[in-house]
C-alpha atoms as a PDB file:
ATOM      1  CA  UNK A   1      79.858 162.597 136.024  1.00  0.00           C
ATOM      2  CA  UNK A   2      81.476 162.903 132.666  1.00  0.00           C
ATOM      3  CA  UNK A   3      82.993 158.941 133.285  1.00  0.00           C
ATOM      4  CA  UNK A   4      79.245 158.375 133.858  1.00  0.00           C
ATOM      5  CA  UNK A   5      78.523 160.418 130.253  1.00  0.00           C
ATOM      6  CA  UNK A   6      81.028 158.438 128.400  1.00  0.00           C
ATOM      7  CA  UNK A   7      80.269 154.774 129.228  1.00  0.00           C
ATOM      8  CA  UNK A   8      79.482 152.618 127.011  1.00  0.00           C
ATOM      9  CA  UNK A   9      75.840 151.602 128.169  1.00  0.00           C
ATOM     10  CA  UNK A  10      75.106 155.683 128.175  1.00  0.00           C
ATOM     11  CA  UNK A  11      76.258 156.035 124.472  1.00  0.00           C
ATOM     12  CA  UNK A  12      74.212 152.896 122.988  1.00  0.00           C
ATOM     13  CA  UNK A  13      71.105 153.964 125.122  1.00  0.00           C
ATOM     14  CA  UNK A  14      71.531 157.831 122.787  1.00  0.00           C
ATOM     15  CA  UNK A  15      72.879 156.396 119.271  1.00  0.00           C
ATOM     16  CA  UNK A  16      70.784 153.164 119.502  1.00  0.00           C
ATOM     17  CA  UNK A  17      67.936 153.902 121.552  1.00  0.00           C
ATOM     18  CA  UNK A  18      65.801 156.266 118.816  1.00  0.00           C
ATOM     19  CA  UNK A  19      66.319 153.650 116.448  1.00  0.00           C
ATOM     20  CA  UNK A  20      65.389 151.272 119.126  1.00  0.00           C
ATOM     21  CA  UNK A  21      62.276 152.345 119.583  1.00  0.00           C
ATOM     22  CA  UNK A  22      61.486 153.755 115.970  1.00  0.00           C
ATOM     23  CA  UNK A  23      62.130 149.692 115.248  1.00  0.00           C
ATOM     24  CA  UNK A  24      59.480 148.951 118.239  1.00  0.00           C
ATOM     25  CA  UNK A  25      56.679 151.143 117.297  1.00  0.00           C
ATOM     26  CA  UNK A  26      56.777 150.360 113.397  1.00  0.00           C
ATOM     27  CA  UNK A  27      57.528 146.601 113.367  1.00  0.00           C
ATOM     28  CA  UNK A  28      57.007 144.797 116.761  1.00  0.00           C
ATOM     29  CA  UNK A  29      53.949 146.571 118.388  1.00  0.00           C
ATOM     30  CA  UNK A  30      51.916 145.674 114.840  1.00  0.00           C
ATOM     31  CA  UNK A  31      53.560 142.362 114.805  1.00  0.00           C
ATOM     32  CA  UNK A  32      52.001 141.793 118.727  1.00  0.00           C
ATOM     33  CA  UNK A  33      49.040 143.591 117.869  1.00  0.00           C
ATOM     34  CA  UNK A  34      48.613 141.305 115.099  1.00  0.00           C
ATOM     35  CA  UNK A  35      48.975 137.933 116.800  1.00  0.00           C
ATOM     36  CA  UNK A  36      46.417 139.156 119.479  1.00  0.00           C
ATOM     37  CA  UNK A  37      43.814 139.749 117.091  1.00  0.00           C
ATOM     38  CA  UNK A  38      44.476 136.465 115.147  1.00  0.00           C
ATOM     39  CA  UNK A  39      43.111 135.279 118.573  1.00  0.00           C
ATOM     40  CA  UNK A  40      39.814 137.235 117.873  1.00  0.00           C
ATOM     41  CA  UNK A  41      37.021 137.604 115.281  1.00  0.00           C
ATOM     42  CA  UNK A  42      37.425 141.282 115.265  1.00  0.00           C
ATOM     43  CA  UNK A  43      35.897 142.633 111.513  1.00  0.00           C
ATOM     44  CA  UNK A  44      38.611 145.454 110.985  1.00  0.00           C
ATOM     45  CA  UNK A  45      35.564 148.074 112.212  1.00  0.00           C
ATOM     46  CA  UNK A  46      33.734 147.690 115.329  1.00  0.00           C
ATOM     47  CA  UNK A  47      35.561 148.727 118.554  1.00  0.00           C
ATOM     48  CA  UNK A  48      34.075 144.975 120.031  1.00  0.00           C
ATOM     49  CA  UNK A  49      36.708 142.137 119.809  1.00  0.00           C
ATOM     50  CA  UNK A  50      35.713 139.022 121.062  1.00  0.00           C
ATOM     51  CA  UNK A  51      38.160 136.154 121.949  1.00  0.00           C
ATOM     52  CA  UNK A  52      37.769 132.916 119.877  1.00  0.00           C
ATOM     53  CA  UNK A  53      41.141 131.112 120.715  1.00  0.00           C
ATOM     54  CA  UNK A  54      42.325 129.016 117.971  1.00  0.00           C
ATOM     55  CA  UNK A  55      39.215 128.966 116.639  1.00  0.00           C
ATOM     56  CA  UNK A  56      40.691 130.816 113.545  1.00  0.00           C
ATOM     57  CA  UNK A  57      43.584 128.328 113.174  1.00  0.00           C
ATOM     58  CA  UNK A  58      41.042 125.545 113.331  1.00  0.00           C
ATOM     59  CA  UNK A  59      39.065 127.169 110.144  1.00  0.00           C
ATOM     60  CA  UNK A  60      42.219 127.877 108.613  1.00  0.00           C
ATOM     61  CA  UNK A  61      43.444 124.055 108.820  1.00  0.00           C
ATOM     62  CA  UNK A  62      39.676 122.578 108.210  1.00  0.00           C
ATOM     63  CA  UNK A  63      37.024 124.577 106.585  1.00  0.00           C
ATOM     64  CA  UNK A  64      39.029 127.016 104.213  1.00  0.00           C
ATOM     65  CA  UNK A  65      39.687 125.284 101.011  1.00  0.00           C
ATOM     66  CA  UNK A  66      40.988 128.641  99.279  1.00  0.00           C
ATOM     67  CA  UNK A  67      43.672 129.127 101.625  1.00  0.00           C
ATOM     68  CA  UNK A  68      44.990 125.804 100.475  1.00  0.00           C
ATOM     69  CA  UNK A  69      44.788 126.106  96.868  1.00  0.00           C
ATOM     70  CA  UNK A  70      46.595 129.978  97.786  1.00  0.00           C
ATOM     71  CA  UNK A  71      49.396 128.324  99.588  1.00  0.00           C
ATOM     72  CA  UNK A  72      49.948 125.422  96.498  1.00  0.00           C
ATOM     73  CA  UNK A  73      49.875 128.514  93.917  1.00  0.00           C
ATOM     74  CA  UNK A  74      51.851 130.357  96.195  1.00  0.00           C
ATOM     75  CA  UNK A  75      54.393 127.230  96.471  1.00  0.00           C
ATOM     76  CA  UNK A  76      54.334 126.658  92.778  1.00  0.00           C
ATOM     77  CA  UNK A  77      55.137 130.257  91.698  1.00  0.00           C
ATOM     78  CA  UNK A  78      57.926 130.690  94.536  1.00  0.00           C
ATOM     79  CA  UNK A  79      59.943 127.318  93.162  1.00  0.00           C
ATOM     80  CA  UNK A  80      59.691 128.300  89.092  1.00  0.00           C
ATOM     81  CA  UNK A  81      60.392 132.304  89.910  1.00  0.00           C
ATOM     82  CA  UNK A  82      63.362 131.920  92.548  1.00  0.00           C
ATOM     83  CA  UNK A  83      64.707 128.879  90.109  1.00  0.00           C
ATOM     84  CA  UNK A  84      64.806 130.694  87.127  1.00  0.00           C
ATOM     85  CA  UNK A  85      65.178 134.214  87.746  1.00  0.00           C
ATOM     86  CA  UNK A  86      68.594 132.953  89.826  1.00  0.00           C
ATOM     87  CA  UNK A  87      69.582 130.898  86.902  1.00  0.00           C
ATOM     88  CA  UNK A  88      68.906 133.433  84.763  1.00  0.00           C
ATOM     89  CA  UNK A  89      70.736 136.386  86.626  1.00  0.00           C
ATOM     90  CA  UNK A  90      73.807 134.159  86.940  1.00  0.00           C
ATOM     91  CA  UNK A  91      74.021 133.590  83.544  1.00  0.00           C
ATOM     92  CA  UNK A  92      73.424 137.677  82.526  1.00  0.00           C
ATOM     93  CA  UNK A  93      76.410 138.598  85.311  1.00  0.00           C
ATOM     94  CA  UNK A  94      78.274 136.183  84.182  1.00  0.00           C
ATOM     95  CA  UNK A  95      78.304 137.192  80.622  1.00  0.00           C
ATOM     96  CA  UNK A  96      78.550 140.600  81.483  1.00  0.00           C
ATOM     97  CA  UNK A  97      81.497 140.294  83.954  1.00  0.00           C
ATOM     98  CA  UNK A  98      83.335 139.686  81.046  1.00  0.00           C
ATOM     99  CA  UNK A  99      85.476 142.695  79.493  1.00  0.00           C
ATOM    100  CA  UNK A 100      82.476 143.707  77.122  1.00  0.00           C
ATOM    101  CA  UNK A 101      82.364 147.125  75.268  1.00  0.00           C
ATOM    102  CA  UNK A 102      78.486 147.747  76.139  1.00  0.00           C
ATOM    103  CA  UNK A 103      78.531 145.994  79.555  1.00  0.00           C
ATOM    104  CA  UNK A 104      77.738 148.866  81.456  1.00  0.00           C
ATOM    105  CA  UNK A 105      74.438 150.205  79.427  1.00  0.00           C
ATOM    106  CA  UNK A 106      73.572 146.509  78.991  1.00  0.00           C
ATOM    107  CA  UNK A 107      73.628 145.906  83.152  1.00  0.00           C
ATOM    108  CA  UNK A 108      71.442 149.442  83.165  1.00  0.00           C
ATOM    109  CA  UNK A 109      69.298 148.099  80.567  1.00  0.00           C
ATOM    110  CA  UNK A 110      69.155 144.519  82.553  1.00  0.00           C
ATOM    111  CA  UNK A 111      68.231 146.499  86.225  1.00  0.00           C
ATOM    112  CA  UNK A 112      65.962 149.174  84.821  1.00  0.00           C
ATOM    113  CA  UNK A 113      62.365 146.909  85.260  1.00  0.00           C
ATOM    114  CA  UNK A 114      63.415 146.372  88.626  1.00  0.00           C
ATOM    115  CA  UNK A 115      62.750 150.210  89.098  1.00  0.00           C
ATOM    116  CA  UNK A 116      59.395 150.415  88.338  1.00  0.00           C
ATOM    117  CA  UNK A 117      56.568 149.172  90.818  1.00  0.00           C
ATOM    118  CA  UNK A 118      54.606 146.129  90.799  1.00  0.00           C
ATOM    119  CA  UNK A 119      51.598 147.895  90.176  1.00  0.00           C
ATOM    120  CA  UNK A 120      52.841 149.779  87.124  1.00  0.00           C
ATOM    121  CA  UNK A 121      54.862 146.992  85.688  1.00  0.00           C
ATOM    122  CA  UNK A 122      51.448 144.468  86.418  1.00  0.00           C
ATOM    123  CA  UNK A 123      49.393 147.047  83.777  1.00  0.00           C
ATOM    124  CA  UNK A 124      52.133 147.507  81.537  1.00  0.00           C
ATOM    125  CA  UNK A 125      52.023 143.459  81.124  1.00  0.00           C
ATOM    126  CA  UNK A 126      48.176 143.169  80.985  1.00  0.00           C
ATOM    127  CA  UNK A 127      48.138 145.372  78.362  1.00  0.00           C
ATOM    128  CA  UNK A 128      50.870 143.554  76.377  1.00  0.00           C
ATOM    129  CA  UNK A 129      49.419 140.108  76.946  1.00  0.00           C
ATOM    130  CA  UNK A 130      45.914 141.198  75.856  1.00  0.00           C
ATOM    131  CA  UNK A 131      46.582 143.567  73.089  1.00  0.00           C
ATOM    132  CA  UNK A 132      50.257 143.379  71.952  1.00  0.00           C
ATOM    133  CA  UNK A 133      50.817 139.997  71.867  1.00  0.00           C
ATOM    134  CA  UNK A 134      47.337 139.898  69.907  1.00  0.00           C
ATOM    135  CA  UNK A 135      49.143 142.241  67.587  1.00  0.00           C
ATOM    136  CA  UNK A 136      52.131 140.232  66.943  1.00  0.00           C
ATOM    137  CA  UNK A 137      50.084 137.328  66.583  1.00  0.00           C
ATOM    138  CA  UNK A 138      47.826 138.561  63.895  1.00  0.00           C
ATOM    139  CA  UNK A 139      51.032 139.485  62.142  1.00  0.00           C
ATOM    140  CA  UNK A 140      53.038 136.792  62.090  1.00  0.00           C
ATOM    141  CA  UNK A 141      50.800 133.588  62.501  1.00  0.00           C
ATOM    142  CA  UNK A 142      53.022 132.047  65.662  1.00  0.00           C
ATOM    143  CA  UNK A 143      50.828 130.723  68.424  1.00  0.00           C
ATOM    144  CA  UNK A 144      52.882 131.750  70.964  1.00  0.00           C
ATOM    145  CA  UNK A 145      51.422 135.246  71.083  1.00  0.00           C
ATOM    146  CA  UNK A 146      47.649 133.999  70.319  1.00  0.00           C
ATOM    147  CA  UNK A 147      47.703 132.465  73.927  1.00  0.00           C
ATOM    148  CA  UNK A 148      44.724 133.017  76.145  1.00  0.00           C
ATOM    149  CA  UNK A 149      47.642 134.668  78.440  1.00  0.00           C
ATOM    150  CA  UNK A 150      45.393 135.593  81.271  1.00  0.00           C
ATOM    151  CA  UNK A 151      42.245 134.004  80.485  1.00  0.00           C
ATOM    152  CA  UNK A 152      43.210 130.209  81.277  1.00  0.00           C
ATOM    153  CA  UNK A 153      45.060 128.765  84.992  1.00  0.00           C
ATOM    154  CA  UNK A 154      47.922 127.219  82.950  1.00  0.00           C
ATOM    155  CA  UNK A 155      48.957 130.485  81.103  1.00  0.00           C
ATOM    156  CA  UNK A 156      48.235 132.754  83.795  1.00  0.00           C
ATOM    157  CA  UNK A 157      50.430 131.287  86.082  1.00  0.00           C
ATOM    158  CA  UNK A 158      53.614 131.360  83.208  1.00  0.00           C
ATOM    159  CA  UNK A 159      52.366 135.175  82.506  1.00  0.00           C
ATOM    160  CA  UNK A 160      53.016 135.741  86.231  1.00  0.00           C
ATOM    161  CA  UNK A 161      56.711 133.793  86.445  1.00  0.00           C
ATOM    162  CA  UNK A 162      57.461 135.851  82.903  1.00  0.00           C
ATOM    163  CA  UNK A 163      56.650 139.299  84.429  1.00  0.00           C
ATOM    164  CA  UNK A 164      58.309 138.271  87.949  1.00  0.00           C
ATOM    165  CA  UNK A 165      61.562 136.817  86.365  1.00  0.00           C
ATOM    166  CA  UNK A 166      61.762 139.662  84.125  1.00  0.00           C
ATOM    167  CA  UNK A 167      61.378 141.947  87.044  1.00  0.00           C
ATOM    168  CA  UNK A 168      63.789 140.728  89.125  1.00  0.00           C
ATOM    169  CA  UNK A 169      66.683 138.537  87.739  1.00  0.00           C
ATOM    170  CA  UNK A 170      68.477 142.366  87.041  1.00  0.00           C
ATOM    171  CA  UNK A 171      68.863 143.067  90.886  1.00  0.00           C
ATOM    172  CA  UNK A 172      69.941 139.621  91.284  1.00  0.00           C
ATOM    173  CA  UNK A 173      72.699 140.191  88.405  1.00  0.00           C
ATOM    174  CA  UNK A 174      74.030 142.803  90.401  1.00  0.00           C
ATOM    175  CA  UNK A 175      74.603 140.701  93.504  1.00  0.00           C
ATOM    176  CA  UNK A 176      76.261 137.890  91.222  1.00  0.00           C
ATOM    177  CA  UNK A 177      78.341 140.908  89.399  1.00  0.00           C
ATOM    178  CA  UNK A 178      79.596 141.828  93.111  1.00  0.00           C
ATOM    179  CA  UNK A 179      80.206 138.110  93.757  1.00  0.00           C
ATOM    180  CA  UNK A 180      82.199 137.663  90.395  1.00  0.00           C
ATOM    181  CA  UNK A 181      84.386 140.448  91.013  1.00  0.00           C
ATOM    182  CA  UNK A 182      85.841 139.313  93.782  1.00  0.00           C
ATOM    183  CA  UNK A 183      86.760 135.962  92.427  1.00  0.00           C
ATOM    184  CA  UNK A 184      90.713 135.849  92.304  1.00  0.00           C
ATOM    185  CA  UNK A 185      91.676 136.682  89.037  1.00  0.00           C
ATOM    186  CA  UNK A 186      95.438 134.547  89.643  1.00  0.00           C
ATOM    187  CA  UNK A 187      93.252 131.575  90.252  1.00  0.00           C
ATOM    188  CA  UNK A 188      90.979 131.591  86.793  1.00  0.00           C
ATOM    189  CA  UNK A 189      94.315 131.738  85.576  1.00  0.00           C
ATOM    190  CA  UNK A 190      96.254 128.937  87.148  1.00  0.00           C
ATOM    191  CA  UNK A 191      93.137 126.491  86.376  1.00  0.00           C
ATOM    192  CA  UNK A 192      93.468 127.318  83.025  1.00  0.00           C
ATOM    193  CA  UNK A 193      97.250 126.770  82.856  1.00  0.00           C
ATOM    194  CA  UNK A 194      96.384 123.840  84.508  1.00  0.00           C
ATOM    195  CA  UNK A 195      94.152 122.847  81.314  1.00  0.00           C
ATOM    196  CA  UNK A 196      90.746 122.928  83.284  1.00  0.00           C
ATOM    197  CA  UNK A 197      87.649 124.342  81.249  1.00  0.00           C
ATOM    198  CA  UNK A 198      85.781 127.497  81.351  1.00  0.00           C
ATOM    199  CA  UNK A 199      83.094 125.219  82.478  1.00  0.00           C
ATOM    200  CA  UNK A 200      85.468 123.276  84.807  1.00  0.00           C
ATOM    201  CA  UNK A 201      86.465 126.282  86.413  1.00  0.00           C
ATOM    202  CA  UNK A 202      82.969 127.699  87.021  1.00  0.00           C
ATOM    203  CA  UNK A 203      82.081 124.929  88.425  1.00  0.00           C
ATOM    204  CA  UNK A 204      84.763 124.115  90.384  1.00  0.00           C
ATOM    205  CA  UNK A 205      86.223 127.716  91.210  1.00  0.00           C
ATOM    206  CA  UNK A 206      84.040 130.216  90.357  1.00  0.00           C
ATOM    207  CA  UNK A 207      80.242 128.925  91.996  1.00  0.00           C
ATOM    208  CA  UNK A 208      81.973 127.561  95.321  1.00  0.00           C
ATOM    209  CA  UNK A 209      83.078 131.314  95.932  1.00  0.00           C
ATOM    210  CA  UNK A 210      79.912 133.090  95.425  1.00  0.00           C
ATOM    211  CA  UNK A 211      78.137 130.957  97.251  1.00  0.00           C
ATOM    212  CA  UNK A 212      77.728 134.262 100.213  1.00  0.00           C
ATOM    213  CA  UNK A 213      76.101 135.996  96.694  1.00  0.00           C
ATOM    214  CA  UNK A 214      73.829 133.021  96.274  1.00  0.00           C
ATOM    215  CA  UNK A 215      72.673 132.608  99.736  1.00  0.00           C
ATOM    216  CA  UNK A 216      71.612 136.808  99.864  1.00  0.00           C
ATOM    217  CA  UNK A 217      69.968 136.238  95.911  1.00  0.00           C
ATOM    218  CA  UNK A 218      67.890 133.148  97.431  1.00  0.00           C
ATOM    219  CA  UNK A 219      67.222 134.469 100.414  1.00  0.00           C
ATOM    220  CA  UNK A 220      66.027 137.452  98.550  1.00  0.00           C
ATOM    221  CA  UNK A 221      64.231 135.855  95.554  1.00  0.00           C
ATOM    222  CA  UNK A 222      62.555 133.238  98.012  1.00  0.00           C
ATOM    223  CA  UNK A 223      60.952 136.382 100.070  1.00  0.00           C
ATOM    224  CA  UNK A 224      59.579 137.911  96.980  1.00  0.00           C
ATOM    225  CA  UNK A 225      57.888 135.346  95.465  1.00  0.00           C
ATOM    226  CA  UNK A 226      55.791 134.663  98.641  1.00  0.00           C
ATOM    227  CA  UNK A 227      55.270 138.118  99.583  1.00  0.00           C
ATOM    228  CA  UNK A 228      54.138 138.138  95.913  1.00  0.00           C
ATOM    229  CA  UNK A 229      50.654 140.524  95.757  1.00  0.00           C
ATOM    230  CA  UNK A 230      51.549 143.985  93.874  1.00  0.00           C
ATOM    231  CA  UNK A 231      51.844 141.985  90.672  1.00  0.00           C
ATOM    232  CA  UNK A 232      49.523 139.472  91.639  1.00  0.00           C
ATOM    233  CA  UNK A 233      46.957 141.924  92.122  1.00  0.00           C
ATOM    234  CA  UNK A 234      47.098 144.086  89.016  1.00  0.00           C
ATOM    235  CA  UNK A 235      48.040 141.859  86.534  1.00  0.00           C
ATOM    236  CA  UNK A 236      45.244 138.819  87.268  1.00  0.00           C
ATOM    237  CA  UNK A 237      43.773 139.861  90.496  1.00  0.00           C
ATOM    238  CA  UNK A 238      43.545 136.454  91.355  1.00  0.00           C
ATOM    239  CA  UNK A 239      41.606 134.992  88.160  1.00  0.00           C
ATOM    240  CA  UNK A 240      40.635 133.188  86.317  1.00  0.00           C
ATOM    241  CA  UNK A 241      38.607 131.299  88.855  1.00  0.00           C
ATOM    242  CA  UNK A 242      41.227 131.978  91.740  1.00  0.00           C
ATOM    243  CA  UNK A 243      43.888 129.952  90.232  1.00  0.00           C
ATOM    244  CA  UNK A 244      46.397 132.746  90.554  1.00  0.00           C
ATOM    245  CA  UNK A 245      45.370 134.128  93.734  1.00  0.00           C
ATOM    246  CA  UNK A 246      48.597 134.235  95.996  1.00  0.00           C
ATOM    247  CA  UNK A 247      48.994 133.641  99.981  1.00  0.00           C
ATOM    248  CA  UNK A 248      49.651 137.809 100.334  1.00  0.00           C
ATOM    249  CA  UNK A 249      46.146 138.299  98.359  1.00  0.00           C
ATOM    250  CA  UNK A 250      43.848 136.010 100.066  1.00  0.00           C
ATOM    251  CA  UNK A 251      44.638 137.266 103.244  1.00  0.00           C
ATOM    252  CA  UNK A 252      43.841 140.422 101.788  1.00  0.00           C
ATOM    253  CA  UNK A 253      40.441 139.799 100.297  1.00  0.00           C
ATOM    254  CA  UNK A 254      39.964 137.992 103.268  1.00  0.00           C
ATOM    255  CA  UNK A 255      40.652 140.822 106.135  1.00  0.00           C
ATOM    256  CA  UNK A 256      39.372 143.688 104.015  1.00  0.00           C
ATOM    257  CA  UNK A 257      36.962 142.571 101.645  1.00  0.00           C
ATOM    258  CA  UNK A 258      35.660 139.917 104.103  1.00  0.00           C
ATOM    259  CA  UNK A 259      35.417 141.657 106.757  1.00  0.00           C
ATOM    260  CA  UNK A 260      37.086 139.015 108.543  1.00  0.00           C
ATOM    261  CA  UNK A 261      40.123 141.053 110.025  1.00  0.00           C
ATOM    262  CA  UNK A 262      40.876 138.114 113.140  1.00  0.00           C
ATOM    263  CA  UNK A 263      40.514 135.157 110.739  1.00  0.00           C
ATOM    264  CA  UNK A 264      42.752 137.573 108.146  1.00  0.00           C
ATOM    265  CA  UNK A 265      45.747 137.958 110.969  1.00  0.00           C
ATOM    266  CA  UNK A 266      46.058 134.664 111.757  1.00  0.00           C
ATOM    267  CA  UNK A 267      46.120 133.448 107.970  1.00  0.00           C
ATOM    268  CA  UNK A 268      48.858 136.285 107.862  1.00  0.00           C
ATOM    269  CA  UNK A 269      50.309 134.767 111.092  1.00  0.00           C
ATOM    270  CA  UNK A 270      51.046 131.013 109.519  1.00  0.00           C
ATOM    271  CA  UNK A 271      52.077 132.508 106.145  1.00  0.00           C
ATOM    272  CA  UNK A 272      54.949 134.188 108.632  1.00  0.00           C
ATOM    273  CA  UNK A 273      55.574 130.883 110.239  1.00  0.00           C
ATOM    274  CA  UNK A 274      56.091 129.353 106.785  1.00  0.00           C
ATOM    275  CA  UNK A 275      58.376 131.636 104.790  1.00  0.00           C
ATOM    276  CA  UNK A 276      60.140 131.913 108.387  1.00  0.00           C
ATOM    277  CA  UNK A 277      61.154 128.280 108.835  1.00  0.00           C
ATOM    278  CA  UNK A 278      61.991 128.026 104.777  1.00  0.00           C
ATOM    279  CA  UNK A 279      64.098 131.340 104.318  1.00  0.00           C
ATOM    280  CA  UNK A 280      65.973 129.657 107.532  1.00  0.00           C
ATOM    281  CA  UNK A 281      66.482 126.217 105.920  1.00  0.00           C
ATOM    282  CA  UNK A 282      67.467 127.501 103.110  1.00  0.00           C
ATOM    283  CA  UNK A 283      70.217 129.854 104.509  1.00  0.00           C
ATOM    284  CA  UNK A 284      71.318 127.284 106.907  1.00  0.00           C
ATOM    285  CA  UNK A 285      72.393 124.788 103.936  1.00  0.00           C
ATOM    286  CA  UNK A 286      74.050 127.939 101.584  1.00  0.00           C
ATOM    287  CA  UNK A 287      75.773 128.881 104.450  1.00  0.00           C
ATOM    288  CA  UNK A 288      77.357 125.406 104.891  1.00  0.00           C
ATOM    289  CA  UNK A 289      78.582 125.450 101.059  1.00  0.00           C
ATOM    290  CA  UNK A 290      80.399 128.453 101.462  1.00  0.00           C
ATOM    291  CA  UNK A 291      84.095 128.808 101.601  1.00  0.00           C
ATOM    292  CA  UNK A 292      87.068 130.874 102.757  1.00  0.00           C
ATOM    293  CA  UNK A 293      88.889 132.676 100.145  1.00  0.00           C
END
């Protein structure tokens, strides 16, 4: 009996098993519940759910022209944000990895918009791009801040990468910070007795080792930017004309708004397919460039 208590199969069944199921119930019976009604043309309300097929997939592929012009936004915005809030976080660990008086408040001062919600942040920005930026344009005569910020497709879409890179490039400084850290310092130093660059040596040293860092900040950064509908939502809601209006908000309008709750899940379904098979490719080749230290 107590050989029988102490196996192994008894103890993961009691450590693992509440999890286990906690897991089940939160993320895989919605998940299946999901796919079943993308199957349907439930509204969200009634308790009838009739069974359409792939009729759903069929609109989604044919006779739904905003879906398309979501997913190219949605494309668009993903490539400029994870490109230049990674660049951009690099560059602030980088700088701040060095032995700097001020480093520490200036990596607070770096991570603290990446506390605040999407929500929040999206109304702080409105209100700066429609009244602040009027402000400082009225004062100082530089067109830059007499932009139509939100009112036109081309500067909506930059207002959105500005709020989203300045958002999140300070948690992805803190991954690169871990990454630098562990860099040898005796190598650094024999490249430069060697007579290599600082830029030799971060190119040649330095990036090959934190390539684990930049697979988890892509990986990351890549999931954000399509999942992208907090900020969406409060900062353009989708305007002018739609041009802004994100995968994550579409299928929103269309299962809630619409009414449309089957054609909604199976809209939601794809989008999962999508980000799936990128977020794999994408880890797949960082994982090749990595190396051993």
């Amino acid at each position: 009996m107590k050989r029988w208590l102490t196996s192994q199969a008894v103890q993961q069944t009691v450590f693992v098993g509440p999890a286990l199921l906690v897991y089940a119930v939160v993320m895989v019976l919605p998940f299946l519940l999901g796919l079943y009604y993308s199957f349907s043309d439930w509204n969200g309300v009634s308790s009838r759910i009739g069974w359409v097929g792939l009729q759903n997939y069929r609109t989604i592929l044919t006779a739904d022209p905003d879906f398309g012009r979501s997913f190219w936004f949605t494309a668009r915005f993903t490539m400029a944000v994870v490109l230049i809030s990674n660049v951009l976080g690099f560059l602030i660990a980088y700088l701040l990895s060095k032995p700097l008086k001020t480093r520490n408040l200036l990596r607070t001062i770096f991570f603290m918009p990446n506390v605040l919600g999407g929500l929040l942040l999206g109304f702080i920005w409105q209100f700066i791009f429609t009244q602040s930026f009027a402000s400082i344009g009225r004062i100082t005569g530089l067109g830059f801040f007499n932009l139509s910020w939100l009112g036109t497709e081309a500067t909506a879409f930059w207002a959105l990468v500005i709020v989203s890179v300045w958002q999140g490039a300070g948690y992805l400084m803190v991954i690169y910070i871990a990454g630098l850290t562990n860099v040898p310092k005796d190598m650094l130093e024999a490249a430069a007795i060697d007579g290599a660059t600082s830029l030799q040596a971060l190119r040649h040293i330095v990036l090959p080792l934190i390539m684990p860092a930049v697979t988890v900040c892509l990986f990351l950064s890549i999931s954000w930017a399509f999942k992208s509908f907090d900020l969406n939502f409060s900062l353009t809601q989708g305007g002018p004309y739609k041009s802004t209006e994100s995968i994550a908000m579409n299928i929103y309008f269309e299962a809630f708004k619409n009414n449309r709750y089957g054609l909604g899940t199976a809209k939601a379904f794809v989008f999962f397919v999508v980000v799936t098979v990128i977020t794999l490719i994408q880890v797949t080749i960082t994982k090749k460039k990595e190396v051993e230290m």
